[in-house]
C-alpha atoms as a PDB file:
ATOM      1  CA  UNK A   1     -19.654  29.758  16.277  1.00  0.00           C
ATOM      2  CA  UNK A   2     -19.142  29.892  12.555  1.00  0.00           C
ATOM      3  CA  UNK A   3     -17.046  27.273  11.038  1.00  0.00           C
ATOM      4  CA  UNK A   4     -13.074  28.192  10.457  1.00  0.00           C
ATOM      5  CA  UNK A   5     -10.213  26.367   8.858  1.00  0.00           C
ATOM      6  CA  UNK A   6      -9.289  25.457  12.420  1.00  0.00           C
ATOM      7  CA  UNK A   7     -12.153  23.887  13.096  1.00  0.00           C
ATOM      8  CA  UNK A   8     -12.962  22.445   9.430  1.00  0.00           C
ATOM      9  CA  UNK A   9      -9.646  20.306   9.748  1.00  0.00           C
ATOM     10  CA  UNK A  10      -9.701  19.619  13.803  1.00  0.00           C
ATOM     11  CA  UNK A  11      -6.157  21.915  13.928  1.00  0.00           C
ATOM     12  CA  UNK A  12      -5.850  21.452  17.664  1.00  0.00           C
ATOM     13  CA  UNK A  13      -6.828  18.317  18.115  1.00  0.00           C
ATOM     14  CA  UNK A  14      -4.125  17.201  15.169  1.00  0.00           C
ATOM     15  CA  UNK A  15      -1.889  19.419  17.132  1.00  0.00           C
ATOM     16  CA  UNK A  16      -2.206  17.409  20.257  1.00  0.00           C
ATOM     17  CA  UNK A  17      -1.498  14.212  18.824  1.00  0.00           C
ATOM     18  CA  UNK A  18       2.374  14.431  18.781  1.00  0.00           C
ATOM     19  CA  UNK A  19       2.942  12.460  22.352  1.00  0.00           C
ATOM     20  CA  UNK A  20       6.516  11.813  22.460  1.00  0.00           C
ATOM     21  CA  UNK A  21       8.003   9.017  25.376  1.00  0.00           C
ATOM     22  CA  UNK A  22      11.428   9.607  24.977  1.00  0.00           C
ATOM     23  CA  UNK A  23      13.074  12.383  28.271  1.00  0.00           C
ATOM     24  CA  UNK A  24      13.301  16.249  27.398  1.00  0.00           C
ATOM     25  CA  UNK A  25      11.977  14.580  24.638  1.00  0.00           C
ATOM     26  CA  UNK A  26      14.755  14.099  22.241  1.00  0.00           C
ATOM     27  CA  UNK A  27      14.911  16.156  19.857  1.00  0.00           C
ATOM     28  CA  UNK A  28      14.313  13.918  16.802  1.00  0.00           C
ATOM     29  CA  UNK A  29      11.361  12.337  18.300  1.00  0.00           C
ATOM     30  CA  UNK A  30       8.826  14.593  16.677  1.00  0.00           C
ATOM     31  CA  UNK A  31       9.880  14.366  13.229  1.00  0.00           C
ATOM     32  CA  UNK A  32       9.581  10.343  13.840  1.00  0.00           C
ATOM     33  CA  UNK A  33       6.255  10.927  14.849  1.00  0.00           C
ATOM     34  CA  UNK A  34       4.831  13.046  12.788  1.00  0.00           C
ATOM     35  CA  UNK A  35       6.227  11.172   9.439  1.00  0.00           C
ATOM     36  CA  UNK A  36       4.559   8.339  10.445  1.00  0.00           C
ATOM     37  CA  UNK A  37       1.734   9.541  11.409  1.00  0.00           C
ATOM     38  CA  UNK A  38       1.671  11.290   8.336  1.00  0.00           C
ATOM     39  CA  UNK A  39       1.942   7.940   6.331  1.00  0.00           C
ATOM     40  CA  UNK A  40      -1.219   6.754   8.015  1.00  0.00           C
ATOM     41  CA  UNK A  41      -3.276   9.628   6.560  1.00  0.00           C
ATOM     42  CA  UNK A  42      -1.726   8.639   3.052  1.00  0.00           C
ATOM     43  CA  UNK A  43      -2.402   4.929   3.262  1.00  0.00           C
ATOM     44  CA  UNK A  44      -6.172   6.165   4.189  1.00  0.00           C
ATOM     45  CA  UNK A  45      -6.232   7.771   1.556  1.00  0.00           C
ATOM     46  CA  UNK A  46      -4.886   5.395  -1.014  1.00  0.00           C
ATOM     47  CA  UNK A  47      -7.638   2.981   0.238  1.00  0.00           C
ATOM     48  CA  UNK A  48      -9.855   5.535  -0.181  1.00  0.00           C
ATOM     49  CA  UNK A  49      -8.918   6.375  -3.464  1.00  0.00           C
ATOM     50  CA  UNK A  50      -9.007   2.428  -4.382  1.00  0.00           C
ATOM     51  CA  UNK A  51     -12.184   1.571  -3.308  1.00  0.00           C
ATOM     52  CA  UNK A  52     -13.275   4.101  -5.352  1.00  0.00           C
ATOM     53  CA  UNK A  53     -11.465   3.281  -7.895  1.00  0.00           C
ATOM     54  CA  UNK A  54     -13.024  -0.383  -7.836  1.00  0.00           C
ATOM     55  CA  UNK A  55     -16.297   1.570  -8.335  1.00  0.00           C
ATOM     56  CA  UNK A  56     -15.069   3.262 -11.340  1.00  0.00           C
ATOM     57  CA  UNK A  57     -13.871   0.093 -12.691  1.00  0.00           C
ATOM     58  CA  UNK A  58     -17.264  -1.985 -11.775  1.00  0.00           C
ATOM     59  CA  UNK A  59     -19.019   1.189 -13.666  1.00  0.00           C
ATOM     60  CA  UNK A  60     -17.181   0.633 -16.819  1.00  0.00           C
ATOM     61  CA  UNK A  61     -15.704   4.201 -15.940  1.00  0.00           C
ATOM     62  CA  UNK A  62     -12.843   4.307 -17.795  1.00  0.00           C
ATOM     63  CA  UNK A  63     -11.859   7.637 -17.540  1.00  0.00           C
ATOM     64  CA  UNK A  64     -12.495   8.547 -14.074  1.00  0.00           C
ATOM     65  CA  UNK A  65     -10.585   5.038 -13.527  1.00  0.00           C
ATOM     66  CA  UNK A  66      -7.532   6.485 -14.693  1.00  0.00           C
ATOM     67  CA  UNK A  67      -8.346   9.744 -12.789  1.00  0.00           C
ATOM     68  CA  UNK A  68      -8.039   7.877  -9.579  1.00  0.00           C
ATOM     69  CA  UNK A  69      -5.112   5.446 -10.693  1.00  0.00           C
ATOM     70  CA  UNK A  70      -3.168   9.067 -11.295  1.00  0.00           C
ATOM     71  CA  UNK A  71      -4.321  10.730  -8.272  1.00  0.00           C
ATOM     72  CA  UNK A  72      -3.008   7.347  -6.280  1.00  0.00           C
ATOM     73  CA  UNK A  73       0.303   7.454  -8.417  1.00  0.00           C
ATOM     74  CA  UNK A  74       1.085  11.180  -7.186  1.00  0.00           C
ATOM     75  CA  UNK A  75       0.376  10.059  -3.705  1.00  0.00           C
ATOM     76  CA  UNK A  76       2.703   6.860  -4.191  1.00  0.00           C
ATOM     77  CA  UNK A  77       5.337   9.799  -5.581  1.00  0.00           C
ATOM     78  CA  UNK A  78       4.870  12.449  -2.065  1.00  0.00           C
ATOM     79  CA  UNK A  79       5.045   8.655   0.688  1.00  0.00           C
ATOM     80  CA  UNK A  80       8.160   7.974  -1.398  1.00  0.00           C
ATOM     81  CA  UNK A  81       9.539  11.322  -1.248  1.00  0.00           C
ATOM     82  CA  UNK A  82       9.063  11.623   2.720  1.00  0.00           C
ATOM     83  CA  UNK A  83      11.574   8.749   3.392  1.00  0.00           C
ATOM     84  CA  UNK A  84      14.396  11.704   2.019  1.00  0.00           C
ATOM     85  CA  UNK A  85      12.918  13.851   4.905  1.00  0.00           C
ATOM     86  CA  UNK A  86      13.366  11.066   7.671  1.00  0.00           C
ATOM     87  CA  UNK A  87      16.682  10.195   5.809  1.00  0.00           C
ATOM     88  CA  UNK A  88      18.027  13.575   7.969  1.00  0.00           C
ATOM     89  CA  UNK A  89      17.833  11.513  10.922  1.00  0.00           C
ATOM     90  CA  UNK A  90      21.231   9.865  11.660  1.00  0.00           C
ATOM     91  CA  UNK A  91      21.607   6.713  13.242  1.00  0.00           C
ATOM     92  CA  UNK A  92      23.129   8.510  16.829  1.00  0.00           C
ATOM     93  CA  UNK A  93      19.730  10.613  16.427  1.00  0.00           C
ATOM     94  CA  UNK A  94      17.356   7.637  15.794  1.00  0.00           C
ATOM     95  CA  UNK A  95      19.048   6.064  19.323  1.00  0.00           C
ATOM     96  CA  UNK A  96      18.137   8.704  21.530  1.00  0.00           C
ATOM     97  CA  UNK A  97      14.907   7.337  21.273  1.00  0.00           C
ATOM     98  CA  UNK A  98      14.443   4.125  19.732  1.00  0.00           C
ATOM     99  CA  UNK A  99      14.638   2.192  23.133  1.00  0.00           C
ATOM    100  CA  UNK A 100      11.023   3.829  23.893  1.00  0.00           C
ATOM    101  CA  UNK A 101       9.561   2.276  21.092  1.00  0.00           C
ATOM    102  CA  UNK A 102       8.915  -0.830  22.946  1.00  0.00           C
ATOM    103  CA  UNK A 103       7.503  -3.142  21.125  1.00  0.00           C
ATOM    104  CA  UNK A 104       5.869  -0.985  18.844  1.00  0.00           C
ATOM    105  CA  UNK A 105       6.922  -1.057  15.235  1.00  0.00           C
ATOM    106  CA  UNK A 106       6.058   0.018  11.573  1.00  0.00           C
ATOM    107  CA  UNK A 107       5.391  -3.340  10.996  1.00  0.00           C
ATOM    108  CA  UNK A 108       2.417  -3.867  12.984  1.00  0.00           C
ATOM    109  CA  UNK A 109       0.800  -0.434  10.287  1.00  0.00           C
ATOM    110  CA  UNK A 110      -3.025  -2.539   9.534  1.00  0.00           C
ATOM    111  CA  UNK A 111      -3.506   0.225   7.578  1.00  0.00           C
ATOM    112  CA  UNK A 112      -0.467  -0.755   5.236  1.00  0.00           C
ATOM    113  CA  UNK A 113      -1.471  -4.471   5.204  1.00  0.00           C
ATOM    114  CA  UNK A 114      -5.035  -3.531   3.969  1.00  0.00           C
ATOM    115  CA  UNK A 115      -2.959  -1.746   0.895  1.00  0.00           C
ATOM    116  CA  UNK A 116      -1.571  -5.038   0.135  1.00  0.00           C
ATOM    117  CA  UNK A 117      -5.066  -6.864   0.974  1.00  0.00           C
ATOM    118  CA  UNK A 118      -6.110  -4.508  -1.540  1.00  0.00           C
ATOM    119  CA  UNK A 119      -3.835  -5.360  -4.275  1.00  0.00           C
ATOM    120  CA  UNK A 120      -4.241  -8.853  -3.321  1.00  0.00           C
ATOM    121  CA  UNK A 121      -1.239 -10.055  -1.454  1.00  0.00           C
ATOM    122  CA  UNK A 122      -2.981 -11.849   1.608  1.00  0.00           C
ATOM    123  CA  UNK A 123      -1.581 -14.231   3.979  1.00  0.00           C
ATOM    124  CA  UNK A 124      -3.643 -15.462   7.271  1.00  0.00           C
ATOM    125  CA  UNK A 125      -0.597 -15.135   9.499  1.00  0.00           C
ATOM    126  CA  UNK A 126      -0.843 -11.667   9.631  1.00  0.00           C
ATOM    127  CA  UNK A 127      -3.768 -11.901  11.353  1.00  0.00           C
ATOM    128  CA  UNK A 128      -1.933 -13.152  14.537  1.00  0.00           C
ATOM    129  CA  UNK A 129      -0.408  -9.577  14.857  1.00  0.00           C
ATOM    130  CA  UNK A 130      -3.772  -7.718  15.468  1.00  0.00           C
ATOM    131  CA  UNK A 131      -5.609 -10.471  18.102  1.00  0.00           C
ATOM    132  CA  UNK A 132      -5.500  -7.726  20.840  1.00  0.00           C
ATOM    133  CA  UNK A 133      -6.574  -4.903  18.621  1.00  0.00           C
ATOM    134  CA  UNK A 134     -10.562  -5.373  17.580  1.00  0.00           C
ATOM    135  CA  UNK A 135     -10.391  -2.461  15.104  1.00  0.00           C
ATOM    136  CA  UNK A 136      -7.509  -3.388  12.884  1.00  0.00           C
ATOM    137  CA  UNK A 137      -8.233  -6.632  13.090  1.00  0.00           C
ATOM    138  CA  UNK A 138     -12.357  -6.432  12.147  1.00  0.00           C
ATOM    139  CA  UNK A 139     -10.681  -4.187   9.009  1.00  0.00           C
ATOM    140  CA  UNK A 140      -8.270  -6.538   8.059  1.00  0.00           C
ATOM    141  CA  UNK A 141     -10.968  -9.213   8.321  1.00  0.00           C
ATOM    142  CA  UNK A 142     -13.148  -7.247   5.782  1.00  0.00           C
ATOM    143  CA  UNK A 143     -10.253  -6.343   3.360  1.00  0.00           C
ATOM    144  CA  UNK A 144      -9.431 -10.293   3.660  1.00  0.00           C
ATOM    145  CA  UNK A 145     -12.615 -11.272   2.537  1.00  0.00           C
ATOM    146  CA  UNK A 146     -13.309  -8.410  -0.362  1.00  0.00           C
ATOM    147  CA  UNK A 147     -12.446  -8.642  -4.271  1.00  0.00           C
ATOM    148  CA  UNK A 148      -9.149  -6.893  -5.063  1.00  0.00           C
ATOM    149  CA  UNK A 149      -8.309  -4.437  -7.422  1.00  0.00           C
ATOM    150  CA  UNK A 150      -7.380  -7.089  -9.660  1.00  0.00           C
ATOM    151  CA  UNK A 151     -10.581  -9.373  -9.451  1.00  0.00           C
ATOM    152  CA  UNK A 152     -12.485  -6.466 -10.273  1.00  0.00           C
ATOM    153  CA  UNK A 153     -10.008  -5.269 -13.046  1.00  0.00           C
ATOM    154  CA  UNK A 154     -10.364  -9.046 -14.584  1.00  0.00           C
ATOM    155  CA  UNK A 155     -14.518  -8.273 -14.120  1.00  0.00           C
ATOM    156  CA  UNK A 156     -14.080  -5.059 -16.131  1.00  0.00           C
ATOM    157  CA  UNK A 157     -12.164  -6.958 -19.232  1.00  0.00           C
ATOM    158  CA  UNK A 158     -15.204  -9.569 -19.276  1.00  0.00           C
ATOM    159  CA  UNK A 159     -17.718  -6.258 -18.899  1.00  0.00           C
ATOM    160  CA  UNK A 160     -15.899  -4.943 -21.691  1.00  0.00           C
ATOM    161  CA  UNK A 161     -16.669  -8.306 -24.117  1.00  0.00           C
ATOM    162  CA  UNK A 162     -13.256 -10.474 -23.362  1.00  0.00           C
ATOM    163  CA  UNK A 163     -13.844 -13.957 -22.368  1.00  0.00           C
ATOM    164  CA  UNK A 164     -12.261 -15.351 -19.402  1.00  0.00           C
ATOM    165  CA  UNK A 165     -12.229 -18.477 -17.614  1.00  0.00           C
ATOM    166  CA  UNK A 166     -14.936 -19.166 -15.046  1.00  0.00           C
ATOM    167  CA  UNK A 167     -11.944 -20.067 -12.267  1.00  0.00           C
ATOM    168  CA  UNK A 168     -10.433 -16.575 -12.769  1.00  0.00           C
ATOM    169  CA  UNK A 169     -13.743 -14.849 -12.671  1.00  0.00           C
ATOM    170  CA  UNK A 170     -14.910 -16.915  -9.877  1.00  0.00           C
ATOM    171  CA  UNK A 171     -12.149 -17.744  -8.036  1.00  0.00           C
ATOM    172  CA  UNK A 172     -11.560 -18.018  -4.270  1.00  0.00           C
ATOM    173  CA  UNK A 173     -10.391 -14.321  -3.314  1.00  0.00           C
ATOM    174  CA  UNK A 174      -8.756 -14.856  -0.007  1.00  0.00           C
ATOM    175  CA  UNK A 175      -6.038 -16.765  -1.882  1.00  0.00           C
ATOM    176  CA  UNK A 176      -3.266 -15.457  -3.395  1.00  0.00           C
ATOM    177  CA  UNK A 177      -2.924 -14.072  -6.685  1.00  0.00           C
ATOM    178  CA  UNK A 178      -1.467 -16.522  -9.537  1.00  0.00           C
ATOM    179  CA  UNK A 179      -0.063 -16.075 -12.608  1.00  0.00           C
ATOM    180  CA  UNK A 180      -2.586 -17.417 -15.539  1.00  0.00           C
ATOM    181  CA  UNK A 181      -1.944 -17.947 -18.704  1.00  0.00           C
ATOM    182  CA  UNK A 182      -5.341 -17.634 -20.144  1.00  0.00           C
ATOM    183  CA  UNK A 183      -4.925 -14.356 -18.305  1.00  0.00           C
ATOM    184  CA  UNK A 184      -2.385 -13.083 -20.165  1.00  0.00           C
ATOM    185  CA  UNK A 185      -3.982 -13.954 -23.584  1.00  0.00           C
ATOM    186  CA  UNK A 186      -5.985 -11.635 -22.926  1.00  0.00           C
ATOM    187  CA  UNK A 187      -4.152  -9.210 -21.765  1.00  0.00           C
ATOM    188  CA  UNK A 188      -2.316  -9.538 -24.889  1.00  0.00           C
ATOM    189  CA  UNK A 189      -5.446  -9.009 -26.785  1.00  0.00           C
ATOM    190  CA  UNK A 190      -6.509  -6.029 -24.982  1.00  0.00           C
ATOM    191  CA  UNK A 191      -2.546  -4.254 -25.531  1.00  0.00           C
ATOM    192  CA  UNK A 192      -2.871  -5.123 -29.744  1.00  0.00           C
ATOM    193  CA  UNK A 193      -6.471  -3.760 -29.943  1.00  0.00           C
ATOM    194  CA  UNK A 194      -8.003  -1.234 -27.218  1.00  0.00           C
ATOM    195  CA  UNK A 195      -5.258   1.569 -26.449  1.00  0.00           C
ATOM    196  CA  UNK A 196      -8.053   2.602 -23.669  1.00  0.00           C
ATOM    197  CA  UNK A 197      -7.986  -0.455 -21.821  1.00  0.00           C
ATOM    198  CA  UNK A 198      -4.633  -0.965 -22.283  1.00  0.00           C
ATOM    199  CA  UNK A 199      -3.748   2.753 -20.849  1.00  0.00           C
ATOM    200  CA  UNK A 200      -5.687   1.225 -17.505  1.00  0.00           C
ATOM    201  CA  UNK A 201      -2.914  -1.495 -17.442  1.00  0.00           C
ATOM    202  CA  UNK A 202       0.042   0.562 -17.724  1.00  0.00           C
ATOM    203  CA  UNK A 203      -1.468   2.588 -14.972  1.00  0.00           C
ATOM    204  CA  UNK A 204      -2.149  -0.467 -12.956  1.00  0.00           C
ATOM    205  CA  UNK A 205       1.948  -1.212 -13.665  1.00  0.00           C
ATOM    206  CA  UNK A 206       3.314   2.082 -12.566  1.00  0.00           C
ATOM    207  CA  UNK A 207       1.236   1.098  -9.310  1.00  0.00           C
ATOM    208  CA  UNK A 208       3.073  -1.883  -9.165  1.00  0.00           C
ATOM    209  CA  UNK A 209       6.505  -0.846  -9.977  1.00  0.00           C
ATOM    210  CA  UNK A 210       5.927   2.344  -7.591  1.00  0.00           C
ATOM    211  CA  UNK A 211       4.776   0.243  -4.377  1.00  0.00           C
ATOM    212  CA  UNK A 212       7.925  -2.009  -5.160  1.00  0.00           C
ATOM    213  CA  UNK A 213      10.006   1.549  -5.279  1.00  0.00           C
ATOM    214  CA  UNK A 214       8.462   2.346  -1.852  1.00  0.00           C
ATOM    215  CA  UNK A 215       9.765  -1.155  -0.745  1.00  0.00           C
ATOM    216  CA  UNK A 216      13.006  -0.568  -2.173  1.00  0.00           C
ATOM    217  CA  UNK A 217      13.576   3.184  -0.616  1.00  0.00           C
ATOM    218  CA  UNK A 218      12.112   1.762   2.874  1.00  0.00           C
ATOM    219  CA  UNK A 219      14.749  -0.818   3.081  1.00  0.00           C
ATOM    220  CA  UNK A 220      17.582   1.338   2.272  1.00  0.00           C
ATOM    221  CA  UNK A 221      16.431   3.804   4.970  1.00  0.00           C
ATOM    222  CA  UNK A 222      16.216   1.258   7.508  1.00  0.00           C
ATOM    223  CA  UNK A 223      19.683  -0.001   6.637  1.00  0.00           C
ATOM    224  CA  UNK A 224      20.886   3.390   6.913  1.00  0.00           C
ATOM    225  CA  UNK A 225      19.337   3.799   9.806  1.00  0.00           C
ATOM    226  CA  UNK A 226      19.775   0.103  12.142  1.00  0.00           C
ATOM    227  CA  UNK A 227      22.105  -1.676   9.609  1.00  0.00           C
ATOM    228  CA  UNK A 228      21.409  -5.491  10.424  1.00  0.00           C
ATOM    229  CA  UNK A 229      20.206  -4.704  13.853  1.00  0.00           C
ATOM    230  CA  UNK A 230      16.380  -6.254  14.510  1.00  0.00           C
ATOM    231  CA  UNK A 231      13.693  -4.134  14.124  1.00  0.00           C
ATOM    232  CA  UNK A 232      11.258  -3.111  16.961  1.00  0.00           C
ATOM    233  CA  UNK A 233       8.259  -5.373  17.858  1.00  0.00           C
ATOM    234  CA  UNK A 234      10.906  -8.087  16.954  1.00  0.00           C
ATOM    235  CA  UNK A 235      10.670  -7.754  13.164  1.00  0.00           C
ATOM    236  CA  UNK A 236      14.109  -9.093  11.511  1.00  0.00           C
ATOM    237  CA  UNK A 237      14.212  -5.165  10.522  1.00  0.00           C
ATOM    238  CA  UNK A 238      15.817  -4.983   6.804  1.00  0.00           C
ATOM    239  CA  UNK A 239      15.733  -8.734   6.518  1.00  0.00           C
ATOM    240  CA  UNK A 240      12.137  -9.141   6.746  1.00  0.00           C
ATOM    241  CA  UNK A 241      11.935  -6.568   4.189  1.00  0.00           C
ATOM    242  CA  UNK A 242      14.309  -7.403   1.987  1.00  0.00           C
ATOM    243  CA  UNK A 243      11.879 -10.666   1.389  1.00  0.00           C
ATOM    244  CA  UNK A 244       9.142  -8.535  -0.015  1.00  0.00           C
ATOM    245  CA  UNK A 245      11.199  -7.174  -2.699  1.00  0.00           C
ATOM    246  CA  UNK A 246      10.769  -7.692  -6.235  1.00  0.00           C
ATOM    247  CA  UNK A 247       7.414  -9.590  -5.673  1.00  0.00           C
ATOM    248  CA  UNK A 248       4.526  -8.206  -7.947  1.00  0.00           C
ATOM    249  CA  UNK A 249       1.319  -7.740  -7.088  1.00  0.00           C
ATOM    250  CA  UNK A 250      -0.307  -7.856 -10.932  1.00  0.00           C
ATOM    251  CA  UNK A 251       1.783 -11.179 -12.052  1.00  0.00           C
ATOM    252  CA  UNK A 252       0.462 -11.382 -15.428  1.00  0.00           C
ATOM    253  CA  UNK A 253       0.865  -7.680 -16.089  1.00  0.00           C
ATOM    254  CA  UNK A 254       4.838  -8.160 -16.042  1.00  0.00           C
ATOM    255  CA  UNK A 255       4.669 -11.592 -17.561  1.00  0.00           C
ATOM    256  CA  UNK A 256       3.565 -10.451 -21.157  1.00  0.00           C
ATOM    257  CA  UNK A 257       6.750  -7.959 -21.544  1.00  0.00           C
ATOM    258  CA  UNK A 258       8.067 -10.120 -23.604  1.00  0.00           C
ATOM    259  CA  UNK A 259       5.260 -11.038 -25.637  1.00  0.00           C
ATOM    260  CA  UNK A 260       4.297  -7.878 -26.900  1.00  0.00           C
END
C-alpha cells in the first residue's frame, strides 16, 4: 500500500485518542481534551526545537541559532493563543466534567517541567510527582542532569573570545540559575560591541518574557475558570501558579536594563 497523508501522520490512530470519561460525554469534554493534548505536541516540539538549538549554539551557528529561537517564539505565540479557544468554556461547562478528572491534573505535564529543566529552573521535589511513572520520570532525570540553554549560551560567549569565570563555566548544573555579576559584565560587553551576539540575547529575552506571558494568560484562565477553588491532583489551582509569576529564567539578561 503506497504511503498517504493518512498514513504519513497516523490520522486514525490520532483520531482515536480523544477518550472522554465524563456520561453522554459532556459536551465540552472534547475540546478539553484535545487542547491539551494539543499542548503536549507543542511542548515536544519546543524541546525539540531547543535541543537543537543548543547544537546551533555549541556550533557557533549564529544564524541558524536565531532561526530556531524564532521558530520557538511563533510556537510560544500559537500555545498562548489556544488559552482564548479554551477561554469559550464557561465555568457551568468546565463542571459537567471536571469531577472525572480525578486526580489527574495539568500540573503533573513532565513534558512542561522538562521546558523549565531546559531553561534551567530545576527543583528535586518535582521528582516526587512522577515515582509511579518510569517514562516521565527517566526524562526528567536526563533533562535534570543536562546543560541548559543558558550554560551552553554562557559556552558560546567564551567560544566567541569573552572571558568568564571558571565557576560559571563549570558550575554545578542541577542547581539553580543565579544572578552573576561577572555575568553581566559581559553581557554588557557583548550589547556595546557585537550587534550579532547581542540579537541572540534579545531573542533569548522575548523567550523569557513570552513563557512568563504564558504564565500570566494560564492563571487568568484558571481563575476564570475555578476562581480560588483547588486545582485537580490537589494543586492549590491559581495559587500555586500565581507563585511562578514574574520569576525569570535568564536573571542576568533582565538585570543589565538599566545599565545599558
Amino acid at each position: 500500500m503506497s504511503l498517504t497523508y493518512s498514513s504519513y501522520l497516523k490520522v486514525h490512530e490520532l483520531l482515536n485518542l480523544q477518550e472522554a470519561r465524563s456520561d453522554g460525554p459532556e459536551h465540552d469534554e472534547m475540546l478539553f481534551i484535545i487542547i491539551h493534548q494539543v499542548y503536549e505536541l507543542w511542548f515536544k516540539e519546543m524541546l525539540h526545537e531547543m535541543d537543537f538549538l543548543c547544537a546551533r549554539l555549541a556550533a557557533n551557528d549564529d544564524w541558524r541559532a536565531l532561526h530556531t529561537l524564532r521558530r520557538i517564539l511563533t510556537i510560544l505565540k500559537v500555545a498562548v493563543g489556544q488559552i482564548d479557544v479554551l477561554e469559550t468554556m464557561t465555568p457551568v461547562e468546565f463542571l459537567t466534567f471536571r469531577h472525572r478528572l480525578d486526580s489527574a491534573s495539568g500540573f503533573q505535564s513532565f513534558q512542561f517541567r522538562e521546558v523549565e529543566f531546559a531553561l534551567g529552573y530545576k527543583r528535586r521535589g518535582i521528582f516526587q510527582y512522577y515515582e509511579d511513572d518510569t517514562f516521565a520520570y527517566e526524562r526528567l532525570e536526563k533533562r535534570y542532569a543536562a546543560p541548559t540553554l543558558w550554560d551552553v549560551f554562557l559556552h558560546y560567549l567564551a567560544q566567541n573570545g569573552y572571558l568568564l569565570p571558571d565557576e560559571v563555566l563549570n558550575r554545578d548544573v542541577t542547581q539553580p540559575l543565579e544572578p552573576n555579576a561577572a555575568v553581566q559584565q559581559t553581557l554588557l560587553d557583548v550589547y556595546r560591541g557585537n550587534p550579532a551576539i547581542a540579537r541572540v540575547c534579545e531573542r533569548l529575552v522575548d523567550l523569557d518574557e513570552g513563557l512568563q506571558e504564558w504564565r500570566y494568560r494560564h492563571i487568568k484562565m484558571v481563575e476564570r475558570t475555578i476562581g480560588t477553588k483547588q486545582g485537580t491532583g490537589g494543586s492549590s489551582g491559581a495559587g500555586y501558579l500565581k507563585g511562578t509569576l514574574f520569576k525569570p529564567f535568564f536573571p542576568d539578561l533582565w538585570a543589565i536594563r538599566a545599565e545599558l
